[in-house]
C-alpha atoms as a PDB file:
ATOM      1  CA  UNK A   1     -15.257  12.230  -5.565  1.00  0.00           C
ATOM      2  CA  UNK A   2     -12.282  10.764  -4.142  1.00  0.00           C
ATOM      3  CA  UNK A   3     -12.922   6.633  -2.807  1.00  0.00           C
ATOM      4  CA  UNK A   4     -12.933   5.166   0.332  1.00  0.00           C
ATOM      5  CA  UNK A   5     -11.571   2.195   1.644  1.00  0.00           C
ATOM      6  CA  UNK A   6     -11.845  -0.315   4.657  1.00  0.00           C
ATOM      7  CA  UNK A   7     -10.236  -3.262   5.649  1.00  0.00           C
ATOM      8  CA  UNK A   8     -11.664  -6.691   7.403  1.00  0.00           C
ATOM      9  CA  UNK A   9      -9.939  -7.736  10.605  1.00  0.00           C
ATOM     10  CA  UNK A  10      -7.825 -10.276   9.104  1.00  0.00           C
ATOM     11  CA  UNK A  11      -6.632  -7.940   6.040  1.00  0.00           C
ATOM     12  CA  UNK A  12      -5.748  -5.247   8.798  1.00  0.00           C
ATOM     13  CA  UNK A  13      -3.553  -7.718  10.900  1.00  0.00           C
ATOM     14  CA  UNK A  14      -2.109  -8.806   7.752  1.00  0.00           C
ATOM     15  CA  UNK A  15      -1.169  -5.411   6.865  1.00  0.00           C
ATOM     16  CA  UNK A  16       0.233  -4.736  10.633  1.00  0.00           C
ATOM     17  CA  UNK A  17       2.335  -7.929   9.993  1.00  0.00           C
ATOM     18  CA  UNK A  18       3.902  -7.159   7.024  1.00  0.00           C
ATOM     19  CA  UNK A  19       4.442  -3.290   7.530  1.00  0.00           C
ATOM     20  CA  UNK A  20       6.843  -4.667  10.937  1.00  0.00           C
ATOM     21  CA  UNK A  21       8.244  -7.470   8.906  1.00  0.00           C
ATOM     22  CA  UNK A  22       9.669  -4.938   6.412  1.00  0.00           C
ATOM     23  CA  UNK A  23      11.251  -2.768   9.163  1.00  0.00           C
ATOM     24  CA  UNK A  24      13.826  -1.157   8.611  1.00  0.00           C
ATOM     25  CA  UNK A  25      13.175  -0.831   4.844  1.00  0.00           C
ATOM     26  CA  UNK A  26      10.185  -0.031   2.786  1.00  0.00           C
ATOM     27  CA  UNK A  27       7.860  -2.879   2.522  1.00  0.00           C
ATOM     28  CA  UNK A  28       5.441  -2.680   0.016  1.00  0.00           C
ATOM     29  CA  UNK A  29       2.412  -4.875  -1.770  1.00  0.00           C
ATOM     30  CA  UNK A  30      -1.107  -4.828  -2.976  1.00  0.00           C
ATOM     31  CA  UNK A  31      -4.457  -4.079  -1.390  1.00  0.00           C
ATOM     32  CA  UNK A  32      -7.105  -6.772  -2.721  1.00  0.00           C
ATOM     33  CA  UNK A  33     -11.044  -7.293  -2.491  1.00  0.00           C
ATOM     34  CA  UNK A  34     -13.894  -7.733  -4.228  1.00  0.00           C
ATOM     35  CA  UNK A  35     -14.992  -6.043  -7.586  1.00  0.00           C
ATOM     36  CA  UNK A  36     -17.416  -3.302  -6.268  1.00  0.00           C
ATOM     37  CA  UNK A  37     -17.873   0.369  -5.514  1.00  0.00           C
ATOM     38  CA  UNK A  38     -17.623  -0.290  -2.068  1.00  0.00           C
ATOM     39  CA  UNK A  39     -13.989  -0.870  -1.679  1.00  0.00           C
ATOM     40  CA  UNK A  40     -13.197  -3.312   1.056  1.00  0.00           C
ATOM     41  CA  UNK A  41      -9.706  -4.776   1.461  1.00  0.00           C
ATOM     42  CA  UNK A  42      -9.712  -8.687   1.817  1.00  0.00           C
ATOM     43  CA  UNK A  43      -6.132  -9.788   1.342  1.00  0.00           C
ATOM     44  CA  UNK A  44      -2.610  -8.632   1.370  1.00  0.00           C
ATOM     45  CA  UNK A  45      -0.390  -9.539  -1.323  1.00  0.00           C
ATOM     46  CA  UNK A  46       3.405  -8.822  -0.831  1.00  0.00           C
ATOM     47  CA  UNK A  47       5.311  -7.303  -3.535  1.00  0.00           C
ATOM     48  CA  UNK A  48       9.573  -7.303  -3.273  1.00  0.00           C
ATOM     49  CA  UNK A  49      10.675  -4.052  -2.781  1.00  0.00           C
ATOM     50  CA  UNK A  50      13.327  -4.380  -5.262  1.00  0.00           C
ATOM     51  CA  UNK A  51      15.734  -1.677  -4.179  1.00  0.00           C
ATOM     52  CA  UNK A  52      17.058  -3.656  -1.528  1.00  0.00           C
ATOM     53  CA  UNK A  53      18.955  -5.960  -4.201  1.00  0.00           C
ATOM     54  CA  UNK A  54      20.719  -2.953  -5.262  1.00  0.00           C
ATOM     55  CA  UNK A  55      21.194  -2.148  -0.896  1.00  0.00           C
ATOM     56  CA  UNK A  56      19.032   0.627  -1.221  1.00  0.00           C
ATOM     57  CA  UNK A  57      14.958   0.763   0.177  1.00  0.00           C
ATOM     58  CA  UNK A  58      15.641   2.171   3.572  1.00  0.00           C
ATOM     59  CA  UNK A  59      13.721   5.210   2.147  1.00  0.00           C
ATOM     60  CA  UNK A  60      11.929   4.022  -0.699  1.00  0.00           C
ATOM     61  CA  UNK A  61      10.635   0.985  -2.700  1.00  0.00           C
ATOM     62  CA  UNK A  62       9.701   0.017  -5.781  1.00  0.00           C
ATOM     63  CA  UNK A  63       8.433  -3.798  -7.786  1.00  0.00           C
ATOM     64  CA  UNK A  64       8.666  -5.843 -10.488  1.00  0.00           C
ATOM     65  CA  UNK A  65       6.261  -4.938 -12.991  1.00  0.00           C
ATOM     66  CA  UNK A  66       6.158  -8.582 -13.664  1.00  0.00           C
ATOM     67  CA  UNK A  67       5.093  -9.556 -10.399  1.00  0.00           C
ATOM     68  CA  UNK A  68       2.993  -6.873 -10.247  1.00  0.00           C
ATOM     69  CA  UNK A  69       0.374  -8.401 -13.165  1.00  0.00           C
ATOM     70  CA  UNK A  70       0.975 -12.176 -11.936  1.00  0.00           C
ATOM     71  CA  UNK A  71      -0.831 -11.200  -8.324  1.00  0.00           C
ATOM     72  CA  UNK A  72      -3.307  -9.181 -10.676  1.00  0.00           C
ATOM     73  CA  UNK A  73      -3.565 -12.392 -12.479  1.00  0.00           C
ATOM     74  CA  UNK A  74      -3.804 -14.399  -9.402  1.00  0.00           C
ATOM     75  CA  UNK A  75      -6.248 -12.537  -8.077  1.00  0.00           C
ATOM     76  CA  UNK A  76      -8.958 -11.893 -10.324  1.00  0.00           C
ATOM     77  CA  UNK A  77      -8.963 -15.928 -10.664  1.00  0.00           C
ATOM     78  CA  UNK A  78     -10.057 -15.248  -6.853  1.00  0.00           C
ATOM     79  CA  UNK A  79     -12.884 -12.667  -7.997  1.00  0.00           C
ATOM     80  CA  UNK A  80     -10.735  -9.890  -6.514  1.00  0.00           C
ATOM     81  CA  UNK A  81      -9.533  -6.686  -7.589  1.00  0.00           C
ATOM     82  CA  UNK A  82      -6.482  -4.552  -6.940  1.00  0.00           C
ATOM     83  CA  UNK A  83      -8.118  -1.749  -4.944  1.00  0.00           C
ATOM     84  CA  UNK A  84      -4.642  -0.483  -4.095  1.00  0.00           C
ATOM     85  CA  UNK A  85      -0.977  -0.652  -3.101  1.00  0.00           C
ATOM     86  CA  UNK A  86       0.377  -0.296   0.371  1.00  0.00           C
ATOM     87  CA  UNK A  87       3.882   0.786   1.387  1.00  0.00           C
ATOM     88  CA  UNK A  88       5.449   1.661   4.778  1.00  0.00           C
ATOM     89  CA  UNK A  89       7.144   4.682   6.530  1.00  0.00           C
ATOM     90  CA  UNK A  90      10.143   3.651   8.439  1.00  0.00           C
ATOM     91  CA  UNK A  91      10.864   6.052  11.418  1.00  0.00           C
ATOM     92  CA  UNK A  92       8.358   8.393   9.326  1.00  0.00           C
ATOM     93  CA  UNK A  93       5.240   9.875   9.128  1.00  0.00           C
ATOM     94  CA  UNK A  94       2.179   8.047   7.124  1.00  0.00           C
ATOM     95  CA  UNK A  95       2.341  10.473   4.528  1.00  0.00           C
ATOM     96  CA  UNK A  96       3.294  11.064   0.655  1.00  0.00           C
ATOM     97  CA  UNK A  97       7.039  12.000   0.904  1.00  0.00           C
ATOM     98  CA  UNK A  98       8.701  14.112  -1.706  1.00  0.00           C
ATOM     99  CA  UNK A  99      10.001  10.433  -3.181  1.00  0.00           C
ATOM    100  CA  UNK A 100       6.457   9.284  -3.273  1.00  0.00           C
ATOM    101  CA  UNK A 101       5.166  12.697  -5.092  1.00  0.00           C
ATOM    102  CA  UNK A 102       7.375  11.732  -7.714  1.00  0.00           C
ATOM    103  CA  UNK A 103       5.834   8.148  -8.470  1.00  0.00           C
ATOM    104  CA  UNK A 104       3.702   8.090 -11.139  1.00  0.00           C
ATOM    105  CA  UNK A 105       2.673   4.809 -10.273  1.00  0.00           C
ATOM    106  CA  UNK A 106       0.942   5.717  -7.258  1.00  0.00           C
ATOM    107  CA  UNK A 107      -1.431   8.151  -8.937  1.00  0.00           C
ATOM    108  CA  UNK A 108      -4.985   6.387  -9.789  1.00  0.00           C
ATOM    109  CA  UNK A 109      -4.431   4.133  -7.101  1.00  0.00           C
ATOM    110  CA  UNK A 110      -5.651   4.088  -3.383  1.00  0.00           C
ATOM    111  CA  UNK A 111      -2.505   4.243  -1.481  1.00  0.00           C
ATOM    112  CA  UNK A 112      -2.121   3.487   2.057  1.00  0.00           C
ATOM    113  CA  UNK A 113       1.348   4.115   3.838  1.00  0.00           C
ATOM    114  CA  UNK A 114       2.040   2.364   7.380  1.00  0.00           C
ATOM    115  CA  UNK A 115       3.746   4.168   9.925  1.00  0.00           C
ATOM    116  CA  UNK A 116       6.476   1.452  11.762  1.00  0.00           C
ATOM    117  CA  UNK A 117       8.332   3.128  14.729  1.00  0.00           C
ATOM    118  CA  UNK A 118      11.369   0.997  15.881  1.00  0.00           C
ATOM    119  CA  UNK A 119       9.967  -2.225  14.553  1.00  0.00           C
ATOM    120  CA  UNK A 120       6.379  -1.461  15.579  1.00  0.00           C
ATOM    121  CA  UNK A 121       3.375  -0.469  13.574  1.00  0.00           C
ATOM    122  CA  UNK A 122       2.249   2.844  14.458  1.00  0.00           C
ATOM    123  CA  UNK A 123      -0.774   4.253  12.066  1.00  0.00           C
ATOM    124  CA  UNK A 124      -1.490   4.204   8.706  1.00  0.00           C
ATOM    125  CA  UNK A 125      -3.435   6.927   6.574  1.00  0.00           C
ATOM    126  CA  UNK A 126      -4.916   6.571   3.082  1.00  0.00           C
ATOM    127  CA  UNK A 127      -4.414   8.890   0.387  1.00  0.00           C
ATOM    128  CA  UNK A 128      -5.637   9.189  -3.482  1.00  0.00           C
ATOM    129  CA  UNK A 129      -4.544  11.465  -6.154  1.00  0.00           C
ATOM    130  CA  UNK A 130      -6.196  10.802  -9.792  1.00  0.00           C
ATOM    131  CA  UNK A 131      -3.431  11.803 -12.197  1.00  0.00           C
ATOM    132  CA  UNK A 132       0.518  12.240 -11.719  1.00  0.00           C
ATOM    133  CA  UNK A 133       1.741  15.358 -10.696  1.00  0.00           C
ATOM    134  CA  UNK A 134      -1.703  16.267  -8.671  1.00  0.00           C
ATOM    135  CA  UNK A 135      -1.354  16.826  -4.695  1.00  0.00           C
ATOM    136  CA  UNK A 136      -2.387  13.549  -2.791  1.00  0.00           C
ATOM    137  CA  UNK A 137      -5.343  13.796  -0.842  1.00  0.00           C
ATOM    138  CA  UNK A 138      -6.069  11.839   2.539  1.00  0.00           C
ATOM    139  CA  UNK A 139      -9.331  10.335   2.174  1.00  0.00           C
ATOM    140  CA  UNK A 140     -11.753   8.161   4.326  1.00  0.00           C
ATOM    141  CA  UNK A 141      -9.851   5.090   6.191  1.00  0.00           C
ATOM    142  CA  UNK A 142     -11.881   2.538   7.925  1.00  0.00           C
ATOM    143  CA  UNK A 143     -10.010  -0.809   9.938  1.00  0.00           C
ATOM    144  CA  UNK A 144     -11.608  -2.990  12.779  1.00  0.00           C
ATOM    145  CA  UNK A 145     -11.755  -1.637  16.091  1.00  0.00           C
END
């Protein structure tokens, strides 16, 4: 069965926050909270989107490897786990592109993309696909009303 996530009111704004701060390129970072079935996301972590050294990112991202374990690291001396990564649409839908079908690091992962809209968050959708290669599935999203 395919997980679920939810966020916590100040994770969500967080999220909002960064997703506009990005715009116009991809932002992208990590979805953390506590060790448990029940995943609920606590804290943002931004990752670089290093692409845009090379002037690229406008339509895709991806991170350091490296900085990828240190906020692992740094988190579970929190007590928190990466439930996920995030990443954000510019100008597009919040949904797996063909560029994000072909990332084997988002398979295994909860992945939630953020829809920004001329500089504005729009909507975000979470998806989960076990293995590379698999279709991703949308799957249960809560966030604060």
């Amino acid at each position: 069965m395919p997980p679920s996530i939810r966020f916590t009111a100040d994770a969500w704004k967080a999220l909002q926050a960064q997703a506009e701060a990005a715009y116009p390129f991809e932002g992208c970072g990590l979805l953390l909270g506590p060790l448990s079935a029940d995943k609920v996301t606590t804290k943002i972590v931004i990752l670089k989107n290093t692409l845009r050294d090379e002037g690229r990112g406008r339509f895709d991202f991806t991170f350091s490897p490296q900085e990828f374990v240190n906020a692992q690291m740094a988190a579970e001396k929190e007590n928190l786990d990466v439930l996920g990564i995030y990443h954000t649409h510019p100008d597009h839908p919040p949904r797996p592109s063909k560029t994000d079908e072909s990332q084997p690091m988002l398979s295994g992962w909860i992945s939630v993309i953020a829809s920004v809209h001329g500089g504005k968050f729009k909507e975000a959708k979470a998806w989960w696909r076990e293995e590379d290669g698999q279709p991703f599935a949308e799957i249960s999203f809560a966030v604060p009303s």
